[in-house]
PDB file of N, CA and C in Angstrom:
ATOM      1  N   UNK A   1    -183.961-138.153 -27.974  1.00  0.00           N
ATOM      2  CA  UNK A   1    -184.088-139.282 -27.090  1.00  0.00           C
ATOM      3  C   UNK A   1    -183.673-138.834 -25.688  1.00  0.00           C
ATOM      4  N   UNK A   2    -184.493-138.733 -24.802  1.00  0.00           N
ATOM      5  CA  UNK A   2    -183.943-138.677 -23.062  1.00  0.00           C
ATOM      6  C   UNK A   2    -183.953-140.104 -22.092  1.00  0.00           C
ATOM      7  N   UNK A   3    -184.278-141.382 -22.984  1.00  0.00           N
ATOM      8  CA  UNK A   3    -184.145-142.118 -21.915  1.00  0.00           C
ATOM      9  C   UNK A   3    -183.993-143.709 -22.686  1.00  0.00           C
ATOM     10  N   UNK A   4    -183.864-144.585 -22.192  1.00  0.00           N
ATOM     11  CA  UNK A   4    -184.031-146.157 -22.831  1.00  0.00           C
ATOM     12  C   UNK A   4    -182.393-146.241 -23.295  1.00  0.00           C
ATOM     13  N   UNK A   5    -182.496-147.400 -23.798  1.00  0.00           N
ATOM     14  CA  UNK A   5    -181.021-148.211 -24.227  1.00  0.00           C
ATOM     15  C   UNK A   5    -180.543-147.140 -25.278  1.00  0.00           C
ATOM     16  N   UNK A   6    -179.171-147.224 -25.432  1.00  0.00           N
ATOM     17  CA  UNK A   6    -178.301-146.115 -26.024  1.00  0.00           C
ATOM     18  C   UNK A   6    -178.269-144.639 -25.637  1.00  0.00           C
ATOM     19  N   UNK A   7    -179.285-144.390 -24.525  1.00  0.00           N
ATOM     20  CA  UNK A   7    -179.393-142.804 -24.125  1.00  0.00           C
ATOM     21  C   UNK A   7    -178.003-142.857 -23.548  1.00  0.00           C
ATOM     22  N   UNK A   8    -177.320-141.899 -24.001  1.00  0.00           N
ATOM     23  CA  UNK A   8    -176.331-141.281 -23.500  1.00  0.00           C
ATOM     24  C   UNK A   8    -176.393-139.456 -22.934  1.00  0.00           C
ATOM     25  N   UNK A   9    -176.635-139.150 -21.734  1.00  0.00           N
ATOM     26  CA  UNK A   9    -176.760-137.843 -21.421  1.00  0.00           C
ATOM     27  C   UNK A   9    -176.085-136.748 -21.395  1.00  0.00           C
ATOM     28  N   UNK A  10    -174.289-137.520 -21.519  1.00  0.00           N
ATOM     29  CA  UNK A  10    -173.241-136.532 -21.194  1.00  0.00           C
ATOM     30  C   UNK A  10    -171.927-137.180 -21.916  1.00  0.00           C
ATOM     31  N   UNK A  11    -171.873-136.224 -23.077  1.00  0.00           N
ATOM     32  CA  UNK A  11    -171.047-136.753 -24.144  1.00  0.00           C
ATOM     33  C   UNK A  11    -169.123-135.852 -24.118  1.00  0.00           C
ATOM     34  N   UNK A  12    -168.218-136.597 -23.731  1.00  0.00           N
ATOM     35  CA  UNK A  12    -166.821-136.019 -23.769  1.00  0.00           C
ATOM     36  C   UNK A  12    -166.279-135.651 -24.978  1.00  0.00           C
ATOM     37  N   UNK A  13    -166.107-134.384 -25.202  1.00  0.00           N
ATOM     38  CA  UNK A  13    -165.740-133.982 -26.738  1.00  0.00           C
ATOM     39  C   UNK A  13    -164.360-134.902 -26.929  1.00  0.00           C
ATOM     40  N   UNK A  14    -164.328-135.260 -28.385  1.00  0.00           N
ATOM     41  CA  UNK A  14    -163.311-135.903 -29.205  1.00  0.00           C
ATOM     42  C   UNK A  14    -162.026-135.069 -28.784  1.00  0.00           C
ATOM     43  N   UNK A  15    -160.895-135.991 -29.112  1.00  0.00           N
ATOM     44  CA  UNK A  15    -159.698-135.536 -28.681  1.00  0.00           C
ATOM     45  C   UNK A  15    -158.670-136.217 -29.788  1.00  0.00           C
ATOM     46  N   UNK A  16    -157.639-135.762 -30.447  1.00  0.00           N
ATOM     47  CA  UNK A  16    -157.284-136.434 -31.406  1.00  0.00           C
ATOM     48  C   UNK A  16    -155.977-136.899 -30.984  1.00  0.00           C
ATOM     49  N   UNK A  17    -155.970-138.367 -31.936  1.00  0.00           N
ATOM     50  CA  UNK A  17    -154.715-139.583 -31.159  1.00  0.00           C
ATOM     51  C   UNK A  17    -153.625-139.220 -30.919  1.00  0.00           C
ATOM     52  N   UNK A  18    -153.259-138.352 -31.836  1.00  0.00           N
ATOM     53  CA  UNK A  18    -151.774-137.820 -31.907  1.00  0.00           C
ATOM     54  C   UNK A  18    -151.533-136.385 -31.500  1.00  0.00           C
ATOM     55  N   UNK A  19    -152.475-136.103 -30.556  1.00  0.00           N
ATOM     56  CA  UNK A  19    -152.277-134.892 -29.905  1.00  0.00           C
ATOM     57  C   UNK A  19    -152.186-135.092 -28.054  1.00  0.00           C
ATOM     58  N   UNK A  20    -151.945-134.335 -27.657  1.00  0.00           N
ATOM     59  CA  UNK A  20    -151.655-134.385 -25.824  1.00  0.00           C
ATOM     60  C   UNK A  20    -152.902-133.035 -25.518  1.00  0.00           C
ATOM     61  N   UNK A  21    -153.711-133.272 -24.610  1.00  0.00           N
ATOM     62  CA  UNK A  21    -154.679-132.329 -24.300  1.00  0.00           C
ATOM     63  C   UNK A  21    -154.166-131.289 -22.799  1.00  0.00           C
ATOM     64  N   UNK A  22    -153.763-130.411 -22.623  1.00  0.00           N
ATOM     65  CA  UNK A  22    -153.122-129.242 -21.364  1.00  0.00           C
ATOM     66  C   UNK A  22    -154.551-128.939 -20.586  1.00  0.00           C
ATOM     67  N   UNK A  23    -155.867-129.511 -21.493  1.00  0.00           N
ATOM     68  CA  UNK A  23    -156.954-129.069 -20.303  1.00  0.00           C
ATOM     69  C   UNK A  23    -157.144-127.815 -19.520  1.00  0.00           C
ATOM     70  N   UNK A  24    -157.145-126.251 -20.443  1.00  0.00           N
ATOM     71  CA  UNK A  24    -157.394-125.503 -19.634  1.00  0.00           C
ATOM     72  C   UNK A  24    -158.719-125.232 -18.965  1.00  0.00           C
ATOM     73  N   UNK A  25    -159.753-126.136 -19.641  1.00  0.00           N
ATOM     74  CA  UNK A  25    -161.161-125.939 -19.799  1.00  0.00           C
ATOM     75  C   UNK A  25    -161.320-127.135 -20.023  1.00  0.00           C
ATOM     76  N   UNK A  26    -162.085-128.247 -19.242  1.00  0.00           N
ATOM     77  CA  UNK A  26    -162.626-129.189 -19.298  1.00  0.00           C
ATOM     78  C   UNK A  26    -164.190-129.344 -19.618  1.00  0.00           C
ATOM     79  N   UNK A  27    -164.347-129.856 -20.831  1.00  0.00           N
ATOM     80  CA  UNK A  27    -165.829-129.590 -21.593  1.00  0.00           C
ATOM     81  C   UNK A  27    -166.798-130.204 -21.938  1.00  0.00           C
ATOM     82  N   UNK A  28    -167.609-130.907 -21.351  1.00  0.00           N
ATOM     83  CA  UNK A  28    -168.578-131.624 -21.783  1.00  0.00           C
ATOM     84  C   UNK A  28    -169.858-131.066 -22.890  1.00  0.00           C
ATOM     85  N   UNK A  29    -170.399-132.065 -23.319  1.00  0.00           N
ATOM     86  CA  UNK A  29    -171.858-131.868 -23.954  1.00  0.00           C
ATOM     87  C   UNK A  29    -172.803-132.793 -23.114  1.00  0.00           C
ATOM     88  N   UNK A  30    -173.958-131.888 -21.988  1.00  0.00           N
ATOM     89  CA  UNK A  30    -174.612-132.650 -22.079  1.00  0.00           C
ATOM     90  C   UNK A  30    -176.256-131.880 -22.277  1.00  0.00           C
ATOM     91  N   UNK A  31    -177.188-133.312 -22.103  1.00  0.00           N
ATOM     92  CA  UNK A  31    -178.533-133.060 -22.396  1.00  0.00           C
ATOM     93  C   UNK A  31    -179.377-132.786 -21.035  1.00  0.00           C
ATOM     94  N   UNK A  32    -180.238-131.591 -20.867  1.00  0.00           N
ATOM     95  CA  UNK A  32    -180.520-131.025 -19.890  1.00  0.00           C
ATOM     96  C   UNK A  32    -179.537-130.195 -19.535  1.00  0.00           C
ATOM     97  N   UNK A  33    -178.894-129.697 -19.897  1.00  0.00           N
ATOM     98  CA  UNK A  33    -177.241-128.699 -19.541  1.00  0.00           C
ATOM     99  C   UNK A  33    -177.775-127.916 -18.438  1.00  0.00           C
ATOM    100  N   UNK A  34    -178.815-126.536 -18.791  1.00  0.00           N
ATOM    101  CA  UNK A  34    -179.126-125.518 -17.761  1.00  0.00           C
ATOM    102  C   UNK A  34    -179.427-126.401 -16.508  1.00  0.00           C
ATOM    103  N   UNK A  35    -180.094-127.651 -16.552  1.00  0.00           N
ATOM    104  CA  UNK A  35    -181.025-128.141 -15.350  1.00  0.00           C
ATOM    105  C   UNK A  35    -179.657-128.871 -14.329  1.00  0.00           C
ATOM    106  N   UNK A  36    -178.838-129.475 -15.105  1.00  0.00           N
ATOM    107  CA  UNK A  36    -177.745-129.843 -14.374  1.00  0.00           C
ATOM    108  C   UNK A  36    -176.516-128.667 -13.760  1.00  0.00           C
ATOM    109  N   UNK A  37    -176.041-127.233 -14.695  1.00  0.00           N
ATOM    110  CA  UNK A  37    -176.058-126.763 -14.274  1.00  0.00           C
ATOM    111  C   UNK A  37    -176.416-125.962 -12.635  1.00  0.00           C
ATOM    112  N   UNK A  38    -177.330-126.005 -12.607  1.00  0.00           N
ATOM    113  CA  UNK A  38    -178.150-125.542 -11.335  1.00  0.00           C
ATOM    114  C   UNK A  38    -178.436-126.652 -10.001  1.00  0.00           C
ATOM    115  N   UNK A  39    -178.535-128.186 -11.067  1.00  0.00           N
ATOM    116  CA  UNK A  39    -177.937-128.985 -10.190  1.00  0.00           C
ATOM    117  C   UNK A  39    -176.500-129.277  -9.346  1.00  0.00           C
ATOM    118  N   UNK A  40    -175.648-128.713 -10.238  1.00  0.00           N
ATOM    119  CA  UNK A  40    -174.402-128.640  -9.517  1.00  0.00           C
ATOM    120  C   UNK A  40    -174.064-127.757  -8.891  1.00  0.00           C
ATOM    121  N   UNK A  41    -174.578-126.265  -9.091  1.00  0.00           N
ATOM    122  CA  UNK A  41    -174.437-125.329  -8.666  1.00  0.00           C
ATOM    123  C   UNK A  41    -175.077-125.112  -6.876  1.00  0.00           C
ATOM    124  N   UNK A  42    -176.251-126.225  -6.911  1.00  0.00           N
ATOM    125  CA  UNK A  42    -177.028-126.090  -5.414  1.00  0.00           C
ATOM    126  C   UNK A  42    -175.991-127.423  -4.593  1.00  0.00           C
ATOM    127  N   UNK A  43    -175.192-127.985  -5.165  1.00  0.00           N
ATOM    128  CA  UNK A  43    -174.023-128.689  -4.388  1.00  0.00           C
ATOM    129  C   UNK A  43    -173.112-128.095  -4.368  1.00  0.00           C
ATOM    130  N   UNK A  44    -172.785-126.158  -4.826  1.00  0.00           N
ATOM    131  CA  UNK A  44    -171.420-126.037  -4.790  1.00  0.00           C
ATOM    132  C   UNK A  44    -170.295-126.146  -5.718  1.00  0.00           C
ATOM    133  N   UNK A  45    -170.632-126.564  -6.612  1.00  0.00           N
ATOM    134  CA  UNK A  45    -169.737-127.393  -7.513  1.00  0.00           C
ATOM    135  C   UNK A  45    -170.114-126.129  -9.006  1.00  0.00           C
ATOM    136  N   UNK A  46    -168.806-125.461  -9.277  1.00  0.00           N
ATOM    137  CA  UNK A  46    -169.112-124.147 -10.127  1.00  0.00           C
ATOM    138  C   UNK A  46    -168.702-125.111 -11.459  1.00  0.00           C
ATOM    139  N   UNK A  47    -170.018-124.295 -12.597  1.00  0.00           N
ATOM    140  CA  UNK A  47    -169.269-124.778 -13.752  1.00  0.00           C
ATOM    141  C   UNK A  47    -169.375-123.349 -14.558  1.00  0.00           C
ATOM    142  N   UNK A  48    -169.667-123.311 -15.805  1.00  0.00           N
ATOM    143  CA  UNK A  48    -169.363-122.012 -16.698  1.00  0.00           C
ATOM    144  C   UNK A  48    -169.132-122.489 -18.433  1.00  0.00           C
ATOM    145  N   UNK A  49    -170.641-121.626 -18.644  1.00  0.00           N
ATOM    146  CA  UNK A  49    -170.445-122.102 -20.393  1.00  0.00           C
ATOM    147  C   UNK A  49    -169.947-120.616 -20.833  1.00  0.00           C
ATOM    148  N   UNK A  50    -168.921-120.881 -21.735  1.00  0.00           N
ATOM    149  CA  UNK A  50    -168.256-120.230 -22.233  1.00  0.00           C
ATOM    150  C   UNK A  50    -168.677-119.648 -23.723  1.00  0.00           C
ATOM    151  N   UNK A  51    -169.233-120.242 -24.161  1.00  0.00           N
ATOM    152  CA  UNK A  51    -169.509-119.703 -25.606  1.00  0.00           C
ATOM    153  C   UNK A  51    -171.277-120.147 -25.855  1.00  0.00           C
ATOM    154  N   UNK A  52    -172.399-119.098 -25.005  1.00  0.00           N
ATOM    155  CA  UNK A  52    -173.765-119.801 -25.461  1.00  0.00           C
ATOM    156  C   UNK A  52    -174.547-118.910 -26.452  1.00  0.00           C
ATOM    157  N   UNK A  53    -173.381-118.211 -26.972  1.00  0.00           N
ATOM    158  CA  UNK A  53    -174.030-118.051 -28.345  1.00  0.00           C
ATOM    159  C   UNK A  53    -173.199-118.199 -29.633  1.00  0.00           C
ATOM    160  N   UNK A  54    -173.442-119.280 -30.653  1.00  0.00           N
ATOM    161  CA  UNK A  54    -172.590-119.401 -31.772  1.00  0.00           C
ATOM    162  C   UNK A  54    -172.040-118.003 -32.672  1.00  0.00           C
ATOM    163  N   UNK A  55    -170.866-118.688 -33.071  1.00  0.00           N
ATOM    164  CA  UNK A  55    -170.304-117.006 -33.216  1.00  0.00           C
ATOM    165  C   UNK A  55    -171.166-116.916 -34.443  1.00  0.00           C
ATOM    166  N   UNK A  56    -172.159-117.800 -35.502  1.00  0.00           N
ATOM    167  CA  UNK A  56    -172.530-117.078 -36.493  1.00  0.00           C
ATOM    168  C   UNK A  56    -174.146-115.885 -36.010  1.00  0.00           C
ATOM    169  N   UNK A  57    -174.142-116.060 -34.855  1.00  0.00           N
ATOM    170  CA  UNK A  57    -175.178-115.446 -34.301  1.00  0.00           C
ATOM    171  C   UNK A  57    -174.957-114.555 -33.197  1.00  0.00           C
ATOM    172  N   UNK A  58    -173.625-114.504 -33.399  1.00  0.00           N
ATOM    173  CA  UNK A  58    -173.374-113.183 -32.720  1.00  0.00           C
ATOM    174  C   UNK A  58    -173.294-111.489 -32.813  1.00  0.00           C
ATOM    175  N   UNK A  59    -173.926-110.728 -32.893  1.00  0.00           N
ATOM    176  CA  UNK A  59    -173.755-109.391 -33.051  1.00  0.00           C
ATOM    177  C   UNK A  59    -172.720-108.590 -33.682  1.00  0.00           C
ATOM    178  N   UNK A  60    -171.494-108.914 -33.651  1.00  0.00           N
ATOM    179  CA  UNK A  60    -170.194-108.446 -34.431  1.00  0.00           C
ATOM    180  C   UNK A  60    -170.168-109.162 -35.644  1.00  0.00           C
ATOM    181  N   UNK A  61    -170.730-110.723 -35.766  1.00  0.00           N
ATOM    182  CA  UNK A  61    -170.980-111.370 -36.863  1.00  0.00           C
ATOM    183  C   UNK A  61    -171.930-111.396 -37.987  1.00  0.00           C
ATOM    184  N   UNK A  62    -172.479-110.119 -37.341  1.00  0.00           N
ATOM    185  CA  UNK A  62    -174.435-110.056 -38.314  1.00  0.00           C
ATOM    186  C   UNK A  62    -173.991-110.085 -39.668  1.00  0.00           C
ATOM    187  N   UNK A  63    -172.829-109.215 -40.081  1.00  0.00           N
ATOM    188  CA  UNK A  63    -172.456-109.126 -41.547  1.00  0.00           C
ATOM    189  C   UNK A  63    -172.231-110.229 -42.714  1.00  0.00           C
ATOM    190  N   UNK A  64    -172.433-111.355 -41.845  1.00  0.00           N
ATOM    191  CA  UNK A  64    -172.167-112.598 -42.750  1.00  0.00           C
ATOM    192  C   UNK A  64    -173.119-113.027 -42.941  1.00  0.00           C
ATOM    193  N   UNK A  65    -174.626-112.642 -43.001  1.00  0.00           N
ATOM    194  CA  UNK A  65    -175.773-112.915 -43.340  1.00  0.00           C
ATOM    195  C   UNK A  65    -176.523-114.200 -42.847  1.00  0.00           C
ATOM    196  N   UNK A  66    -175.897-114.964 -41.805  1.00  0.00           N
ATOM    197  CA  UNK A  66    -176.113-115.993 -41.446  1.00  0.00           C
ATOM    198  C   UNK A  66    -177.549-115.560 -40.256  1.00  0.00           C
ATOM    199  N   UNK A  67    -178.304-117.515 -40.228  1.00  0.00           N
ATOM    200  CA  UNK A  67    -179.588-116.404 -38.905  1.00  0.00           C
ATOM    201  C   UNK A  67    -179.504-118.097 -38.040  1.00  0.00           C
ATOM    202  N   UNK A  68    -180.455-118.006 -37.390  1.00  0.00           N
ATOM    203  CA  UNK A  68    -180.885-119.114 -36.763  1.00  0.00           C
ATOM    204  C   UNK A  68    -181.285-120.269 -37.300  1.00  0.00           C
ATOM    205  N   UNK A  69    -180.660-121.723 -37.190  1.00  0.00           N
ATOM    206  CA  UNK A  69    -181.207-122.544 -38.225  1.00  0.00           C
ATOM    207  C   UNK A  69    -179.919-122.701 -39.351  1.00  0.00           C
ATOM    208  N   UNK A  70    -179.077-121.583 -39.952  1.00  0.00           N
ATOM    209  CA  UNK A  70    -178.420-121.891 -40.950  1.00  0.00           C
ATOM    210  C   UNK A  70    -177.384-122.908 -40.501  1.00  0.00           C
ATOM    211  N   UNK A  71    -176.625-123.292 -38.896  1.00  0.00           N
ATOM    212  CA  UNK A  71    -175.921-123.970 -38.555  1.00  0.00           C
ATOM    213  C   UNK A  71    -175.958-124.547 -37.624  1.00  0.00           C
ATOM    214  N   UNK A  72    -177.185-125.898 -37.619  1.00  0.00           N
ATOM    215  CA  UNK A  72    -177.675-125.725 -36.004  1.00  0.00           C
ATOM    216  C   UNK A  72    -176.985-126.965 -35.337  1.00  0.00           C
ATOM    217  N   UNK A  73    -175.725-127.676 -36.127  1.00  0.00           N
ATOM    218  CA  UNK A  73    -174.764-128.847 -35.604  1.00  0.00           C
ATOM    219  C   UNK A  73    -174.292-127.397 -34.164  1.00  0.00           C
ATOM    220  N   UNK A  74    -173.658-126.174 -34.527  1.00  0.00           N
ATOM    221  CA  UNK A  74    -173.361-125.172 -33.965  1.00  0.00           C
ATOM    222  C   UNK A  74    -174.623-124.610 -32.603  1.00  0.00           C
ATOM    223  N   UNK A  75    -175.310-124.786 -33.128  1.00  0.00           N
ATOM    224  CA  UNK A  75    -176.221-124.404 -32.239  1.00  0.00           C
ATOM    225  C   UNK A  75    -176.571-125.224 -31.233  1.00  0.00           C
ATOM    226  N   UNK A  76    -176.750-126.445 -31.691  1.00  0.00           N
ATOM    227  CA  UNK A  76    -176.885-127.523 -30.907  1.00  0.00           C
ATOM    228  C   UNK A  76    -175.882-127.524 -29.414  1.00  0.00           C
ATOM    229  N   UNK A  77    -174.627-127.350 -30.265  1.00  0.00           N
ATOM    230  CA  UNK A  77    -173.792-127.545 -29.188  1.00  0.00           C
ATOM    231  C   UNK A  77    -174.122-126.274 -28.659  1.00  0.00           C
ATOM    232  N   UNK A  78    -174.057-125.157 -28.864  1.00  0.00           N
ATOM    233  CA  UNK A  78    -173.800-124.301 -27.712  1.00  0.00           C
ATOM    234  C   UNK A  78    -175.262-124.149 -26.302  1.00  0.00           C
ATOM    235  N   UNK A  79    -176.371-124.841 -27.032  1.00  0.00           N
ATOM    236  CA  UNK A  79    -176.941-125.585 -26.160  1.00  0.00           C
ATOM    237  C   UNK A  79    -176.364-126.447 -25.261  1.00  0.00           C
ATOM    238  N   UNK A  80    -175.498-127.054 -25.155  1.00  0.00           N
ATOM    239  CA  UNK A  80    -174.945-128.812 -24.676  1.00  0.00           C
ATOM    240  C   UNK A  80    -173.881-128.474 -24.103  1.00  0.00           C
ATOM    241  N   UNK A  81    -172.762-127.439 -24.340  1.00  0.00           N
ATOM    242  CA  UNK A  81    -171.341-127.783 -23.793  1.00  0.00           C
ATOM    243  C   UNK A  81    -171.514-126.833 -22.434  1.00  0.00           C
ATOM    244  N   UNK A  82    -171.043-127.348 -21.750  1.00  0.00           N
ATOM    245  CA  UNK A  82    -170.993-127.111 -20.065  1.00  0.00           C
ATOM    246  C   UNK A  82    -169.274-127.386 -19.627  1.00  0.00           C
ATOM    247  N   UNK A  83    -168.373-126.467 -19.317  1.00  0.00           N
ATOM    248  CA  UNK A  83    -167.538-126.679 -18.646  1.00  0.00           C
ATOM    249  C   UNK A  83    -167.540-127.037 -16.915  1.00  0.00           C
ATOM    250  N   UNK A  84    -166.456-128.046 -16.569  1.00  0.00           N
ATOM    251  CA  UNK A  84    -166.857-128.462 -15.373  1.00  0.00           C
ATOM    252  C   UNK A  84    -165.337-128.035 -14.844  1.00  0.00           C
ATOM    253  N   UNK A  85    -165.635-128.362 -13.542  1.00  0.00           N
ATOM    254  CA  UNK A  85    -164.272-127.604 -12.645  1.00  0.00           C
ATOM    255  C   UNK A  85    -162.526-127.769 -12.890  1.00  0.00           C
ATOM    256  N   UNK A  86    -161.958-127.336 -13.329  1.00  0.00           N
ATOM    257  CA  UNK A  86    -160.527-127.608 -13.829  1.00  0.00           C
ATOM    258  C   UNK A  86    -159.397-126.489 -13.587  1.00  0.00           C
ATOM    259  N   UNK A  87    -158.858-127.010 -12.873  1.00  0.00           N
ATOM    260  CA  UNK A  87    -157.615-126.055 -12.144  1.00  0.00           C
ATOM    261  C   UNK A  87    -156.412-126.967 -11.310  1.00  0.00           C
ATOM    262  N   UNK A  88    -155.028-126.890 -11.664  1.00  0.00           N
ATOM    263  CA  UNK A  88    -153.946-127.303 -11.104  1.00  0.00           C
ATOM    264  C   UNK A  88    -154.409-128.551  -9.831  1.00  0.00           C
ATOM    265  N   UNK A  89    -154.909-127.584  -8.942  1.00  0.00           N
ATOM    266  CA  UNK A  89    -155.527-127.788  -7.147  1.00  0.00           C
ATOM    267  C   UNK A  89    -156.728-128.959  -7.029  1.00  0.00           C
ATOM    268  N   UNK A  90    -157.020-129.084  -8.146  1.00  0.00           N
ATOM    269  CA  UNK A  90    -158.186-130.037  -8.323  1.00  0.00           C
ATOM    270  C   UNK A  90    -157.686-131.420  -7.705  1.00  0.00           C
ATOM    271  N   UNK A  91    -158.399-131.897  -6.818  1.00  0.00           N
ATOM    272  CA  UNK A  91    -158.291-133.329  -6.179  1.00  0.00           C
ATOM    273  C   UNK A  91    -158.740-134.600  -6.656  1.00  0.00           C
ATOM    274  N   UNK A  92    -158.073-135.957  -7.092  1.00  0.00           N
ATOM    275  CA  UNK A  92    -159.186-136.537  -7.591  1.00  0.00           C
ATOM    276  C   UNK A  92    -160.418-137.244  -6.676  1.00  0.00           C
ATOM    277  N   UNK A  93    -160.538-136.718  -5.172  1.00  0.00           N
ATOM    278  CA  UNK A  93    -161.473-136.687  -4.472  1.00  0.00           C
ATOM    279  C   UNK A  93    -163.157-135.701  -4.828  1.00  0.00           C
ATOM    280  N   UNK A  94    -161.962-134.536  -5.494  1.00  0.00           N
ATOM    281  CA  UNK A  94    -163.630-133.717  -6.003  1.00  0.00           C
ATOM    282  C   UNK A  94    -163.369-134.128  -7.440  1.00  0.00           C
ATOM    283  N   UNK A  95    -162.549-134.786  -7.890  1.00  0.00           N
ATOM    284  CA  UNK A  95    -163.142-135.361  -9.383  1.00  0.00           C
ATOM    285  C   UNK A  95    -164.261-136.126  -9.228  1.00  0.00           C
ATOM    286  N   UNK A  96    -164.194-137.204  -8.166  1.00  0.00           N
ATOM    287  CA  UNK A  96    -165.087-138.184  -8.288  1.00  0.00           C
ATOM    288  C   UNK A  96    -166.392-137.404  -8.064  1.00  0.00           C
ATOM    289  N   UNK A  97    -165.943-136.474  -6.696  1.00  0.00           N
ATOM    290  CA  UNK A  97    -167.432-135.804  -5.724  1.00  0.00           C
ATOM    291  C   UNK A  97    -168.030-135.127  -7.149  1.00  0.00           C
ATOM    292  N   UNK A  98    -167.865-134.499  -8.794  1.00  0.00           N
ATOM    293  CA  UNK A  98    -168.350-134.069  -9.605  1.00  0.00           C
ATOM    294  C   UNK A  98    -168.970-134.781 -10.249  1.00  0.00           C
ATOM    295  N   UNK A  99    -168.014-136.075 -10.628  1.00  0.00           N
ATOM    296  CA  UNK A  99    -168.499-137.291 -11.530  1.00  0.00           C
ATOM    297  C   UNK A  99    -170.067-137.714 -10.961  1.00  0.00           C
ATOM    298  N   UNK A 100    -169.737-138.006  -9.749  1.00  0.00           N
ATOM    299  CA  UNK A 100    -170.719-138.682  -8.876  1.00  0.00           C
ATOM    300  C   UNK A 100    -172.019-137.892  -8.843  1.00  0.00           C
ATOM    301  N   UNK A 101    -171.873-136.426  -9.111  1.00  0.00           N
ATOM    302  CA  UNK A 101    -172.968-135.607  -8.733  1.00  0.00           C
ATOM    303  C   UNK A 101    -173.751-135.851 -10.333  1.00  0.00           C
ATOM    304  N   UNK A 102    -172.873-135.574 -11.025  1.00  0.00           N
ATOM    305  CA  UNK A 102    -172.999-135.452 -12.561  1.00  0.00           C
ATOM    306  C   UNK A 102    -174.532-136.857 -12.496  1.00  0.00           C
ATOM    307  N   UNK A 103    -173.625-138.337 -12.392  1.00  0.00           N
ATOM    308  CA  UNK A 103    -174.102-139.359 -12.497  1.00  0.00           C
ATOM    309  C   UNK A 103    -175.689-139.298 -11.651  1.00  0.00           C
ATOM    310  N   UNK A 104    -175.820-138.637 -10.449  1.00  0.00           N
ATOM    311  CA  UNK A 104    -176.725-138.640  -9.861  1.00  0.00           C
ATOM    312  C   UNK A 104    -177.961-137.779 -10.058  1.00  0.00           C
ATOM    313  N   UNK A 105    -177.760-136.885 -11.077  1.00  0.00           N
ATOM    314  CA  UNK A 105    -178.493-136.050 -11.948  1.00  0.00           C
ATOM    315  C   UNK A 105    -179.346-136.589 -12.617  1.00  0.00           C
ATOM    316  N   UNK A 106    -178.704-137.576 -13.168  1.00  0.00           N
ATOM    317  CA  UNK A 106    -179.092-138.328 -14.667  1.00  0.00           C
ATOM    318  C   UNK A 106    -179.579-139.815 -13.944  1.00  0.00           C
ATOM    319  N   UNK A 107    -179.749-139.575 -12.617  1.00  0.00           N
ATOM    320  CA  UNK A 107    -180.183-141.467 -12.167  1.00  0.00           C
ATOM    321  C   UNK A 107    -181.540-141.206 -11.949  1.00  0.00           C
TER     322      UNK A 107
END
C-alpha cells in the first residue's frame, strides 16, 4: 500500500515499557527509504543505514545455508530502516527542521 486511509510511510521501531532507550542510533522504518534518503540528503540533513544487508545473507554467514526469501520479515526491514540524525548537540530546532522535511517527502 503507498497511499489512502491507514497508509502509514514511516514506522518508529517498538520500544519496550519497562526499558529506558540511551538512543545511540535513532531508527526508523520507512517506505521509499533510498528516495527519502536522497531527499534528505539534497537538504543537508545526513542519515546512514547501518545494516542493508541481513546477516542471514551475508558472506561470513553463507554456511548456514540460508538464501533470499528464507527470511524476508528480515529483509523487509533492511529495506526500510533508515537512521536519522542523533548526537548529544542535536537541537530540538533541527529535530523539527528533520521531522518537517521527513513529513514533506511524504506530502
Amino acid at each position: 500500500m503507498t497511499s489512502g486511509p491507514g497508509y502509514i510511510p514511516v514506522r518508529l521501531l517498538a520500544r519496550s515499557p519497562q526499558a529506558k532507550h540511551v538512543f545511540h542510533q535513532y531508527v526508523i522504518r520507512a517506505q521509499r527509504r533510498d528516495e527519502l534518503r536522497q531527499f534528505l540528503a539534497d537538504r543537508k540533513i545526513g542519515t546512514e543505514i547501518y545494516y542493508p544487508l541481513p546477516l542471514h545473507l551475508q558472506p561470513v554467514f553463507s554456511y548456514v545455508g540460508l538464501k533470499a526469501g528464507d527470511l524476508p520479515v528480515s529483509e523487509q526491514a533492511a529495506q526500510e530502516v533508515l537512521a536519522l540524525p542523533m548526537f548529544p548537540e542535536l537541537t530540538e530546532t533541527e529535530i523539527r527542521l528533520v521531522v518537517e522535511t521527513i513529513a514533506d517527502f511524504y506530502s
